[in-house]
Protein backbone atom coordinates (compact mmCIF):
# COMPACT_ATOMS: atom_id res chain seq x y z
CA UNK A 1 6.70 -1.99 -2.15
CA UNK A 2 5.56 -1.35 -4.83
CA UNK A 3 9.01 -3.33 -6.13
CA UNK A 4 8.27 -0.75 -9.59
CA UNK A 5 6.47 1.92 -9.49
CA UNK A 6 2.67 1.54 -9.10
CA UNK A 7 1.06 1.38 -12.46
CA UNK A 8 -0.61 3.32 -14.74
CA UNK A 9 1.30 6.24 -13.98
CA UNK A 10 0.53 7.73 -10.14
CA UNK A 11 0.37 4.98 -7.72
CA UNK A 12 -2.47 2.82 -7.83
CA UNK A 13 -6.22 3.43 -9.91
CA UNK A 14 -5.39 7.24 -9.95
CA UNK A 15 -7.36 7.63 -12.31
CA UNK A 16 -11.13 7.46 -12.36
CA UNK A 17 -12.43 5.16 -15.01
CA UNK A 18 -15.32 6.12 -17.16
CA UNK A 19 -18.61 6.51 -15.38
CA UNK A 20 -20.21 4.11 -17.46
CA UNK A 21 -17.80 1.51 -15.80
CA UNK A 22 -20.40 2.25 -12.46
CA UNK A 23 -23.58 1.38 -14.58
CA UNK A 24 -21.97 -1.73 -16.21
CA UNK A 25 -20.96 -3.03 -12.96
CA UNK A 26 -24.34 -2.31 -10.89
CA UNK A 27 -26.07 -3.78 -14.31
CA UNK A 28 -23.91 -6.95 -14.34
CA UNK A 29 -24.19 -7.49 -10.56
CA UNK A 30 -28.03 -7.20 -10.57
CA UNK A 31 -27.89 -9.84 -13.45
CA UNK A 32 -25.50 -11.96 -11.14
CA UNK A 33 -27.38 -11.37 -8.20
CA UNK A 34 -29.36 -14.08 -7.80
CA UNK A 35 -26.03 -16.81 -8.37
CA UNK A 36 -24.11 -15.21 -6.43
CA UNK A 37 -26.46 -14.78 -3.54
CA UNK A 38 -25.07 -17.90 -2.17
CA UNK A 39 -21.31 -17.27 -2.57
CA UNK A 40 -21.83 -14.01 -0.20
CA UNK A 41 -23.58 -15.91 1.92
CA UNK A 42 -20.70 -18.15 2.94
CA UNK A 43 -18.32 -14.93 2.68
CA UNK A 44 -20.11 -13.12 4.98
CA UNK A 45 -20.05 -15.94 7.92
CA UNK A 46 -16.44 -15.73 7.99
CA UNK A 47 -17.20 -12.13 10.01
CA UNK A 48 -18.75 -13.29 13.03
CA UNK A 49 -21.59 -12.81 14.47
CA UNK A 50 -22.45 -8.63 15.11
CA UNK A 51 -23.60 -8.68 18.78
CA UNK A 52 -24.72 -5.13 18.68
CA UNK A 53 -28.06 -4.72 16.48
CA UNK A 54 -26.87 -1.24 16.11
CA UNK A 55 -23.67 -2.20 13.92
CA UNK A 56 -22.93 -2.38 10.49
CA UNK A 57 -24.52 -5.73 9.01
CA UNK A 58 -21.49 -8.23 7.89
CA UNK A 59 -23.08 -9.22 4.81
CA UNK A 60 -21.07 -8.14 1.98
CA UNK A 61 -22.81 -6.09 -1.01
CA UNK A 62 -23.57 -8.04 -4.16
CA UNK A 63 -21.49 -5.21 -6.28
CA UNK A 64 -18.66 -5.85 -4.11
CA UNK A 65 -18.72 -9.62 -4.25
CA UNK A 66 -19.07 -9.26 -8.14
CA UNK A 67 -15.87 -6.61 -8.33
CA UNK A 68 -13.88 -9.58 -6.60
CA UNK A 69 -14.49 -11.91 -8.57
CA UNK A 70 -13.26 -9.81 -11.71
CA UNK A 71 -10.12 -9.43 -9.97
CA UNK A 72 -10.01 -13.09 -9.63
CA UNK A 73 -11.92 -13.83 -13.52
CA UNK A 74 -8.80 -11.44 -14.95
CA UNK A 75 -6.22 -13.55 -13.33
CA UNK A 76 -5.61 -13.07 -9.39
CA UNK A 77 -5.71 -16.55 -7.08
CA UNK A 78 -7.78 -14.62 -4.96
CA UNK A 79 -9.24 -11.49 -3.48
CA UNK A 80 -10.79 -10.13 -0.31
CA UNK A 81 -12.15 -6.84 1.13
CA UNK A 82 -13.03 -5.59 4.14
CA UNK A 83 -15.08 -1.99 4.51
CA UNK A 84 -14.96 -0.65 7.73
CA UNK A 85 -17.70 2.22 9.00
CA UNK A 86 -17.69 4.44 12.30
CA UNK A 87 -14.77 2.40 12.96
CA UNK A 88 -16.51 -0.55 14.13
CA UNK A 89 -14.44 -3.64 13.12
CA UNK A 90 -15.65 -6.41 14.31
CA UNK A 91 -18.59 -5.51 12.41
CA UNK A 92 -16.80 -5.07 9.42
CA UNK A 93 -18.14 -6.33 6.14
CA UNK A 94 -15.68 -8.82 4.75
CA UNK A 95 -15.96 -10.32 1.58
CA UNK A 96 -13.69 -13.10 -0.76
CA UNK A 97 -13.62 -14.39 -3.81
CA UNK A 98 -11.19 -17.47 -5.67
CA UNK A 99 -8.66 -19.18 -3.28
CA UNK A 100 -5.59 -18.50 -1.10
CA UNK A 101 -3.77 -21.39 -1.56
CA UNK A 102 -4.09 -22.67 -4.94
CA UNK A 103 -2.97 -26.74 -4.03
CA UNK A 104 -5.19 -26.57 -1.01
CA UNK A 105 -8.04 -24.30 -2.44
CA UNK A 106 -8.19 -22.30 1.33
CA UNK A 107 -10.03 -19.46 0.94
CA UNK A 108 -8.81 -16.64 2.01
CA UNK A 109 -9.49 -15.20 5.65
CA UNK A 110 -10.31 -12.04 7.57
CA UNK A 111 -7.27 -12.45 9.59
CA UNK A 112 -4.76 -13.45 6.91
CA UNK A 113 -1.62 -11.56 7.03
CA UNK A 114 0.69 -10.62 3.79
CA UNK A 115 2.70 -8.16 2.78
CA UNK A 116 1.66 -4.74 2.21
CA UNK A 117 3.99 -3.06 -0.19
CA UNK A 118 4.14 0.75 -1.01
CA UNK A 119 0.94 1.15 2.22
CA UNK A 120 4.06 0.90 4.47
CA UNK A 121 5.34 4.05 2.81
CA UNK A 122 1.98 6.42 4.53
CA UNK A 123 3.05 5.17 7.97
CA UNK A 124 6.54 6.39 7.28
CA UNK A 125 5.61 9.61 6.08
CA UNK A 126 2.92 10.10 9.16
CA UNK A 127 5.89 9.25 11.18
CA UNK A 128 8.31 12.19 9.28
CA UNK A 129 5.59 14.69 9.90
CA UNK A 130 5.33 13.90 13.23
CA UNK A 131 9.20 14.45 13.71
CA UNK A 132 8.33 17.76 11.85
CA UNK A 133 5.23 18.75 14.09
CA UNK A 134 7.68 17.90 17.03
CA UNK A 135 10.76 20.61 15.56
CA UNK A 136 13.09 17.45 15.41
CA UNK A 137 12.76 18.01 11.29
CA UNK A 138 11.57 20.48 8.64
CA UNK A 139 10.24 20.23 5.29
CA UNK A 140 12.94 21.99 3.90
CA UNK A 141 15.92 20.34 5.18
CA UNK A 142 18.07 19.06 2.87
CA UNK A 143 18.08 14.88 2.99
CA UNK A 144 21.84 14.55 2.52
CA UNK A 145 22.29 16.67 6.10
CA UNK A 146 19.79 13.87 8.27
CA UNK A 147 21.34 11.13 6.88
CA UNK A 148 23.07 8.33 9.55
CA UNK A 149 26.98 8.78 9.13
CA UNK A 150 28.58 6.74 6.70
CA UNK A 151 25.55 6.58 4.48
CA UNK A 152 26.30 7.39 0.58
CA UNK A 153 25.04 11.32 -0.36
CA UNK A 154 26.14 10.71 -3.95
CA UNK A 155 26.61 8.35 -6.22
CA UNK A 156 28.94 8.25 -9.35
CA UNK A 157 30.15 11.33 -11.45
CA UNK A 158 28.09 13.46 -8.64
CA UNK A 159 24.75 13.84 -10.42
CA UNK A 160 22.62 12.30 -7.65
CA UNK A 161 22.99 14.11 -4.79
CA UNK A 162 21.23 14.21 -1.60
CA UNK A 163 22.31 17.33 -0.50
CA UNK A 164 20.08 18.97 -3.18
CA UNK A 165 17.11 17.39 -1.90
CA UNK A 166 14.64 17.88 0.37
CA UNK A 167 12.35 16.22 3.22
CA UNK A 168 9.34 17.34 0.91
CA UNK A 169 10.61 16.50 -1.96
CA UNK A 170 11.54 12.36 -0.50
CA UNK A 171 7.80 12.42 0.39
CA UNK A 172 6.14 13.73 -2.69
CA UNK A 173 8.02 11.66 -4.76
CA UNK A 174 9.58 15.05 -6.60
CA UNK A 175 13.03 14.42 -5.49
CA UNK A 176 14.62 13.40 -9.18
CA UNK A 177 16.26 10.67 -7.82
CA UNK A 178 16.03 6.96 -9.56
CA UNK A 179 13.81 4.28 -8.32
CA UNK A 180 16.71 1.46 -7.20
CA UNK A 181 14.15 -0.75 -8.42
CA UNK A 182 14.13 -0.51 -11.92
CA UNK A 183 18.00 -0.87 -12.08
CA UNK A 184 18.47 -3.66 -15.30
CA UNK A 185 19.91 -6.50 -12.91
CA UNK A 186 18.88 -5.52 -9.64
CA UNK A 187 15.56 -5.81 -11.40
CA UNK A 188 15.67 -9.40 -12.40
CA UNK A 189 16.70 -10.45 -8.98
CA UNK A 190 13.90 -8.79 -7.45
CA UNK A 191 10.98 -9.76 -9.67
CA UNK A 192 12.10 -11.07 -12.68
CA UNK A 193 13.93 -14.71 -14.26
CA UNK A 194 16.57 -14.64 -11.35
CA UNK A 195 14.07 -14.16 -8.58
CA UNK A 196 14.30 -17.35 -7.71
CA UNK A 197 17.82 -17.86 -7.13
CA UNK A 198 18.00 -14.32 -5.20
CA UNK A 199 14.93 -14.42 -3.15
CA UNK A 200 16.70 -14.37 0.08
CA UNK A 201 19.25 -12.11 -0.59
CA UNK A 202 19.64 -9.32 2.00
CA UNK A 203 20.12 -6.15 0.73
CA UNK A 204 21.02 -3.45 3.06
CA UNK A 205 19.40 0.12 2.47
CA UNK A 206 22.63 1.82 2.14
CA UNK A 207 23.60 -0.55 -0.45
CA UNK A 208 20.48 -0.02 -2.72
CA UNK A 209 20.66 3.75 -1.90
CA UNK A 210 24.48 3.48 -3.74
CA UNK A 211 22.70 1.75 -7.07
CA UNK A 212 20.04 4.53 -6.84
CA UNK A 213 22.80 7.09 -6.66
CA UNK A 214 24.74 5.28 -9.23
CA UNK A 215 22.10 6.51 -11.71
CA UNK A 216 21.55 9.98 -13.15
CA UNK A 217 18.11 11.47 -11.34
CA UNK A 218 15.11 11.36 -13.80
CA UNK A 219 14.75 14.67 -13.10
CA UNK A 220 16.20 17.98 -11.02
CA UNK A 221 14.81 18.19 -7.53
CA UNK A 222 11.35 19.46 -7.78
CA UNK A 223 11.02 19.51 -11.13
CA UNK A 224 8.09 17.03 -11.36
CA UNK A 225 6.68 13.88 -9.78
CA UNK A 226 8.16 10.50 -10.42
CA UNK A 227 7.54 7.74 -8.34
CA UNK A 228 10.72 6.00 -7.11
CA UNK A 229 10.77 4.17 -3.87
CA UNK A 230 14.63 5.33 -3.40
CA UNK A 231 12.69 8.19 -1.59
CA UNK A 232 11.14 6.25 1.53
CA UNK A 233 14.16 4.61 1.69
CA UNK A 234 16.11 7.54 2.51
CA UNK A 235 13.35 8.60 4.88
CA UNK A 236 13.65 5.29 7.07
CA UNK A 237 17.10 6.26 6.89
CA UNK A 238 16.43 9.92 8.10
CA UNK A 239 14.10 8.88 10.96
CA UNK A 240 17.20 6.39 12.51
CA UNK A 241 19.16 9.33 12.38
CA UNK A 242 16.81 11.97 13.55
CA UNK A 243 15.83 9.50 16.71
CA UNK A 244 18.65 7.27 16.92
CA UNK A 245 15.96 4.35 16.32
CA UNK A 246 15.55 1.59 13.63
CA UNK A 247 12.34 3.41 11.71
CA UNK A 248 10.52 0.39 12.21
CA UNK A 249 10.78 0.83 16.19
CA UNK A 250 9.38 4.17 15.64
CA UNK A 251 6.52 3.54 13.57
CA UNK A 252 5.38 0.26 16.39
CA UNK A 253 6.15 3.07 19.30
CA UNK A 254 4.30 6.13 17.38
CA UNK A 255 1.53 3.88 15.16
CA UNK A 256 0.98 0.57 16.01
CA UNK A 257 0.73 0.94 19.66
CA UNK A 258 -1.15 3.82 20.49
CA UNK A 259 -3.90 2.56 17.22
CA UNK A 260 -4.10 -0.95 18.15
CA UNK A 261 -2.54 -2.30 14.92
CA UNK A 262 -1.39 -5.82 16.67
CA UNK A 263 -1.24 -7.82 13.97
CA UNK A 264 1.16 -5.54 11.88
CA UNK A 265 4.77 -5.92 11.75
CA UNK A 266 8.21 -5.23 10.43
CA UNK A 267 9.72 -8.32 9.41
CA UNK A 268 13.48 -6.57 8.34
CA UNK A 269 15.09 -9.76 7.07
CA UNK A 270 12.48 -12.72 8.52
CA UNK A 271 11.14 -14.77 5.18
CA UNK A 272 8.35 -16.39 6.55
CA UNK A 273 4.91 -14.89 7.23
CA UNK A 274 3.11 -15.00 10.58
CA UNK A 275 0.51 -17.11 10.63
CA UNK A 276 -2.33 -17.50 9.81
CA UNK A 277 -1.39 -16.61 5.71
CA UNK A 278 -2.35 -18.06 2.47
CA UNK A 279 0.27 -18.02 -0.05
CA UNK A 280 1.48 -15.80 -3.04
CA UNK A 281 1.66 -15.88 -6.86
CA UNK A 282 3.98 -13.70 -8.83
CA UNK A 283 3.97 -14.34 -12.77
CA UNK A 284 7.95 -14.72 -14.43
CA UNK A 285 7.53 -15.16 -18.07
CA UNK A 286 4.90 -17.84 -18.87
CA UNK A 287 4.93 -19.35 -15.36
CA UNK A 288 3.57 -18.49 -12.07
CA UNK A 289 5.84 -19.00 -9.56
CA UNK A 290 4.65 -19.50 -5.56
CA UNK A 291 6.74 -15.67 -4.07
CA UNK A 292 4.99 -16.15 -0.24
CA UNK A 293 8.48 -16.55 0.96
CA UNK A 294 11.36 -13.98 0.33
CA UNK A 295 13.69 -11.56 2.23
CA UNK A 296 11.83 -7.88 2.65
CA UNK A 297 15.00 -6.55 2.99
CA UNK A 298 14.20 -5.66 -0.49
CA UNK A 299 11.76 -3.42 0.45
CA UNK A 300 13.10 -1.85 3.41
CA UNK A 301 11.31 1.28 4.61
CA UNK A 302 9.47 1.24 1.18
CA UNK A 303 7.63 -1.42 1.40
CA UNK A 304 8.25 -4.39 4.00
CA UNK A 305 5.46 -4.42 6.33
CA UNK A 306 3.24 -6.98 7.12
CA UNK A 307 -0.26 -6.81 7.94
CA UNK A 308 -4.19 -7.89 7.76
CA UNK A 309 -6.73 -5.92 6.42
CA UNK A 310 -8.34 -5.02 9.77
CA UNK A 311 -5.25 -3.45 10.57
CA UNK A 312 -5.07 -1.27 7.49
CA UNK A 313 -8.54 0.02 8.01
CA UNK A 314 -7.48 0.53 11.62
CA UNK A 315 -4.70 2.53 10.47
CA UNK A 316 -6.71 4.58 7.89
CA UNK A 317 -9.51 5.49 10.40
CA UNK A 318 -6.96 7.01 13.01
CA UNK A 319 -4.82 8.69 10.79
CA UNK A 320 -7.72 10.11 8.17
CA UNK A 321 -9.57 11.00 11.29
CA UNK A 322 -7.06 13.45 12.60
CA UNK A 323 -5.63 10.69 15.51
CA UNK A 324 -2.14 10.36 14.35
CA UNK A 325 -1.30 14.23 12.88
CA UNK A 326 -1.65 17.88 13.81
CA UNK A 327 -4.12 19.80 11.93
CA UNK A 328 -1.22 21.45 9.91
CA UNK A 329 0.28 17.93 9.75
CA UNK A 330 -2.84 16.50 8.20
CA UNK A 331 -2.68 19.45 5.44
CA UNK A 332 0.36 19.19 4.59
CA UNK A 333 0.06 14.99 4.45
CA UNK A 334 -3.01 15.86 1.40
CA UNK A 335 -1.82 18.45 0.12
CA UNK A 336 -0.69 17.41 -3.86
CA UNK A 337 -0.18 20.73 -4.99
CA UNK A 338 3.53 20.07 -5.72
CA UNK A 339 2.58 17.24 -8.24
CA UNK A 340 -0.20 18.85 -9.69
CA UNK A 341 -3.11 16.91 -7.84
CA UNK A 342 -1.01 13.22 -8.16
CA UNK A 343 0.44 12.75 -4.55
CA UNK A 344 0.70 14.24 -1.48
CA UNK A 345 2.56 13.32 1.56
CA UNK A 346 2.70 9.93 1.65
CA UNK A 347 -0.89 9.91 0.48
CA UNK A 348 -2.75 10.63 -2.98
CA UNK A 349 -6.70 10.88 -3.62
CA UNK A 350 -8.67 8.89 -5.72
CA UNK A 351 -11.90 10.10 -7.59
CA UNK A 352 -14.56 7.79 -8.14
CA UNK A 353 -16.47 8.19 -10.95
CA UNK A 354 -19.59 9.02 -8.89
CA UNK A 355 -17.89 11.97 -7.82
CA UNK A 356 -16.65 10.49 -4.36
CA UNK A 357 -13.30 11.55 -3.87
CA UNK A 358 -11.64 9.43 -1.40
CA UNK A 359 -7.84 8.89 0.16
CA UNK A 360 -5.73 6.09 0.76
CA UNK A 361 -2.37 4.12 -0.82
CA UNK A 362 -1.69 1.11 -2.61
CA UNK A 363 1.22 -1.38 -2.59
CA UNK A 364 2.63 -4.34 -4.66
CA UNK A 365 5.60 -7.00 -3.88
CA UNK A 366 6.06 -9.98 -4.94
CA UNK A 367 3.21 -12.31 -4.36
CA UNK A 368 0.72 -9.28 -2.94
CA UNK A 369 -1.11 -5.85 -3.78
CA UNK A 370 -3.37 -4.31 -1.47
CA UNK A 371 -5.11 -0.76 -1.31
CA UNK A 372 -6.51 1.13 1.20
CA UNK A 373 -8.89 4.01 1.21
CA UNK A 374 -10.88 5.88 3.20
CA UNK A 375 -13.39 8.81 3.18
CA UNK A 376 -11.81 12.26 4.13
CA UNK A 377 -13.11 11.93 8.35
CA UNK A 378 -11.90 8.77 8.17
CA UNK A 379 -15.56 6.94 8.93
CA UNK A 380 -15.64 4.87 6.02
CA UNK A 381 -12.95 2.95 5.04
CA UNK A 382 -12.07 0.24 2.59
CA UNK A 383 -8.98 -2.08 2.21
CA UNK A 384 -8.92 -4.79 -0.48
CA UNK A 385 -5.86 -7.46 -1.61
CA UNK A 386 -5.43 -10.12 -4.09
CA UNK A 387 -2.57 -13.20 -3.85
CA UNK A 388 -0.68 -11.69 -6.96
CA UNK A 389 1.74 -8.87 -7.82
CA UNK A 390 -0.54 -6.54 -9.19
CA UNK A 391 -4.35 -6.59 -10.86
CA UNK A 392 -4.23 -7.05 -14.35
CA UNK A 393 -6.35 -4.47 -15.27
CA UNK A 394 -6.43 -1.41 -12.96
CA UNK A 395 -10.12 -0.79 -13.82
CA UNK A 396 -10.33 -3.43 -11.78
CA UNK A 397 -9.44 -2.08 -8.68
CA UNK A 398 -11.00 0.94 -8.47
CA UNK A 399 -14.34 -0.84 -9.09
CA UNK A 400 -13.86 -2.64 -5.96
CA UNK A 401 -13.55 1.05 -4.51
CA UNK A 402 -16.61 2.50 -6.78
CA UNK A 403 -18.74 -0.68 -5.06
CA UNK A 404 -18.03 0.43 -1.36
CA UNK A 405 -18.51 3.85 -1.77
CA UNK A 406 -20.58 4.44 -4.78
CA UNK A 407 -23.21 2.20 -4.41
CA UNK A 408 -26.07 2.82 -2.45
CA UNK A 409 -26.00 1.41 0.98
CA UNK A 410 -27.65 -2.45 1.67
């Protein structure tokens, strides 16, 4: 969702690594080249066949193969991208590495679904600014006056208080208020040694806003940036009030309809993914534990959705390409001036260390992380998972990223 906040710091590989992490990689994949010729063979056939000679090619790029299979050498199950360009997906390049299912040893698919984490969060906050863009919310309102009646505005002793905070300040992540993940027991039933025994518990948003509120805020409202996903769900919260819908019937009415995102969905308490899936791997202590199946309730507006990576790079295209938002919509989605170039609306950039500066989200839950990102126009667009919580190194990631957009073209 991410279930804690996206690490190191800002969500995701915020941070570009050195540039001497692009030379090592092109270096070591020009070494590899040759032995792994054969491995992107077979993960390229799993595209289909490209009918129009005109398309992108499906074959996979050697440095992109090679960046899997780091995530997978450091300690994933598995990993797979797929880079979309000039938004032709069935053409897309889609690549694997390591296994789905670690007793069967399935690779992973094109069409898998799993669960998407803190990438459900952009669709919410493309769904806010719409509301905005349609006068049925502002920026400024305070959170505590859109809320559905009955819902908690403040928590114990008064110090959290929705009333002080804003619709900006909920997306931008500058609100103050405490992540509801990282409270000390609700913690160990959501990822930690009683997982297990609480994995389908439901939890009802207004009951995890209470343990948010029961906390003192990390800081005053918009003071600084500090991830907590406590703020998307109070905006799923908002939109049900603001459009007497469940926000997950908004987002299929205002998203996945009109982009074609068919295989994405809201599961709200369903444990079971659709099929076809592979499975996934969360580490407790010393032992990896199979997390495929769980109640998202957990995640709520901040992270339940399910989806495939064709649908994220559907998504991604359409909204980066100015389908989804106004112009002053679209602004206000990148602009990260509040957080001093972190995050902006529901969105943060990412600078490659050739320069590239590209835009997207990540997300982690139990068993899955995924990231998305895509070129400003929205024409080239990449969207990679593994089977585990979260890469062990982050450099990892944003080579995957530094592959697709860096390297020169096959």
């Amino acid at each position: 969702m991410a279930n804690r906040p996206p690490r190191p710091g800002p969500p995701g590989t915020r941070h570009a690594a050195p540039r001497t992490m692009l030379r090592t990689l092109l270096c070591a994949a020009q070494a590899a080249q040759a032995a792994l010729a054969a491995l992107a063979l077979t993960a390229c056939t799993t595209s289909g066949t490209v009918s129009d000679p005109s398309a992108e090619p499906s074959r996979p790029s050697a440095t992109t193969v090679a960046a899997l299979h780091r995530l997978v050498a450091d300690g994933a199950p598995g990993a797979a991208s797929l880079t979309t360009r000039n938004g032709r997906i069935a053409a897309s390049r889609f690549a694997t590495a390591g296994v789905a299912d670690l007793r069967s040893g399935r690779k992973m698919g094109r069409l898998d679904h799993f669960r998407a984490g803190s990438l459900t969060k952009t669709l919410v906050a493309t769904v806010v600014l719409q509301l905005v863009a349609e006068r049925k919310l502002a920026l400024d309102d305070a959170a505590g006056a859109r809320l559905p009646a009955g819902v908690p505005v403040t928590g114990a002793g008064g110090h959290s208080d929705l009333r002080r905070v804003t619709i900006h300040q909920l997306l931008d992540h500058t609100s103050g208020l405490f992540n509801y993940t990282e409270d000390p027991r609700l913690s160990e039933q959501l990822y930690g040694k009683d997982f297990r025994a609480h994995r389908y518990d439901r939890y009802p948003p207004a009951e995890l806003l209470r343990i948010a509120l029961d906390h003192p805020p990390v800081a005053a409202p918009g003071a600084r940036y500090s991830y907590s996903n406590t703020n998307y769900l109070v905006l799923g919260l908002v939109i049900r009030a603001v459009t007497g819908h469940p926000y997950a019937a908004e987002v299929s009415r205002r998203i996945l309809r009109p982009a074609g995102l068919h295989d994405t969905s809201f599961p709200g308490e369903r444990a079971a993914l659709p099929a076809p899936h592979g499975r996934g791997y969360s580490r407790i202590g010393d032992h990896r534990v199979d997390s495929t199946s769980l109640n998202p309730s957990r995640a709520g507006a901040a992270g339940e959705m399910v989806t495939t990576l064709g649908d994220l790079n559907r998504f991604f295209a359409a909204l980066l390409g100015g389908r989804l938002l106004a112009p002053r919509q679209m602004a206000e989605l990148r602009s990260e001036r509040a957080t001093d170039g972190v995050y902006g609306l529901g969105l943060y950039a990412t600078r490659l260390p050739c320069g590239v500066t590209v835009w997207g989200h990540n997300g982690d839950i139990n068993g899955s992380y995924a990231q998305s990102a895509g070129t400003a126009d929205g024409r080239h667009v990449v969207s990679y998972r593994i089977n585990t919580d979260t890469p062990a190194r982050p450099a990892d990631g944003t080579a995957v990223l530094t592959a697709e957009f860096c390297a020169p073209r096959a």
